[in-house]
Protein backbone atom coordinates (compact mmCIF):
# COMPACT_ATOMS: atom_id res chain seq x y z
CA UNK A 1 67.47 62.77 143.57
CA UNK A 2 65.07 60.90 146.16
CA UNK A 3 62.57 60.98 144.04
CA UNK A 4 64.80 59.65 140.84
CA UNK A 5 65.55 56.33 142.64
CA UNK A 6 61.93 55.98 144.26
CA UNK A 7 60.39 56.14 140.50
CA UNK A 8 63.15 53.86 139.23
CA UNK A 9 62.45 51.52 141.49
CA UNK A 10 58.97 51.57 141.42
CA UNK A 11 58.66 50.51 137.70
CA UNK A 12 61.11 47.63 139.06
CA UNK A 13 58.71 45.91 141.63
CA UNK A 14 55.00 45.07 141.39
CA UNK A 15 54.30 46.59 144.40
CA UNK A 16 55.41 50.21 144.59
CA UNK A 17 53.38 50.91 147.51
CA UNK A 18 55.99 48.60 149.59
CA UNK A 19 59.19 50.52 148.35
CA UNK A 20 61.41 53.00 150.55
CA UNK A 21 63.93 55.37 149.74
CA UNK A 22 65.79 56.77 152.49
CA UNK A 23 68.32 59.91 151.83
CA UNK A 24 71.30 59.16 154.14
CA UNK A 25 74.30 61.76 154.59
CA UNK A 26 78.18 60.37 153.85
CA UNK A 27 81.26 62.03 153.89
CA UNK A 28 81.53 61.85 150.03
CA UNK A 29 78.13 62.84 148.92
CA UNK A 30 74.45 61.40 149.71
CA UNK A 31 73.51 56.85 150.11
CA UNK A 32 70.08 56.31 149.17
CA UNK A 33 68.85 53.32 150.71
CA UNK A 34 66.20 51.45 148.96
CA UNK A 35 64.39 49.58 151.09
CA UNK A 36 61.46 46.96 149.29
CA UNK A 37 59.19 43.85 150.23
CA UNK A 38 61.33 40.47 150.45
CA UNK A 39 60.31 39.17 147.64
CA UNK A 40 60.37 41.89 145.34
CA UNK A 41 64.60 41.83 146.34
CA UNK A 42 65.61 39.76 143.18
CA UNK A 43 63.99 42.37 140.71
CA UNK A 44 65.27 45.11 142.14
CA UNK A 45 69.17 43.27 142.12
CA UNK A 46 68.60 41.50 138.87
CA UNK A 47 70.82 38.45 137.57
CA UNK A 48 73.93 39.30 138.44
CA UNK A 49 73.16 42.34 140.09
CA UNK A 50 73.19 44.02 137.02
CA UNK A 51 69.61 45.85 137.73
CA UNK A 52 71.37 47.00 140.81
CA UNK A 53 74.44 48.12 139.04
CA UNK A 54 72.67 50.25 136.44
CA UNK A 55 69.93 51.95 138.78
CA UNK A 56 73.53 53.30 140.65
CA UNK A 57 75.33 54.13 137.35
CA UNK A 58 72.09 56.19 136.38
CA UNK A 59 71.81 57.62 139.76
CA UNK A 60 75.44 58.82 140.15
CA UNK A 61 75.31 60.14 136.82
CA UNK A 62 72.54 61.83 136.95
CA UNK A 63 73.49 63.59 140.95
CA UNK A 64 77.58 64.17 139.04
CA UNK A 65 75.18 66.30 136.36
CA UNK A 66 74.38 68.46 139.67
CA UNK A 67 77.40 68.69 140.83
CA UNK A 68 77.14 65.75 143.48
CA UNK A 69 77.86 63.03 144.29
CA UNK A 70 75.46 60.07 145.19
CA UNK A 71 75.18 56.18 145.82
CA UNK A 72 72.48 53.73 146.33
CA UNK A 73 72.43 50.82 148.23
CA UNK A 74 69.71 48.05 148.49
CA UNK A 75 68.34 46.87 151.76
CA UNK A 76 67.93 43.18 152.71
């Protein structure tokens, strides 16, 4: 699933090489944290957030498909 969000986001920034997923532990399933350069911040939320809001909607649906349960969550 780590590497799901890191590929997602990488084809999101122009520098890929600055992006970082970290797999953090919850009580109701697994955060990734997406960490990227400041500047790349805007592509990876999108207008409205609504980048941001369909990189977690494919995420969770695609950890649900395995039987889990999984969130993302972008860094500042």
């Amino acid at each position: 699933m780590e590497q799901l969000v890191q590929y997602l986001v990488c084809l999101l920034v122009d520098k890929p090489d600055q992006v970082r997923v970290r797999a953090v532990s919850a009580s109701y399933g697994k955060v990734y944290e997406v960490d990227v350069a400041p500047d790349e911040l805007g592509k990876v939320i999108g207008r409205h957030g609504r980048t941001a809001n369909a990189l977690r909607s494919v995420v969770e649906a695609a950890a649900r498909k395995r039987g889990e349960k999984a969130s993302v969550e972008i860094a500042s």
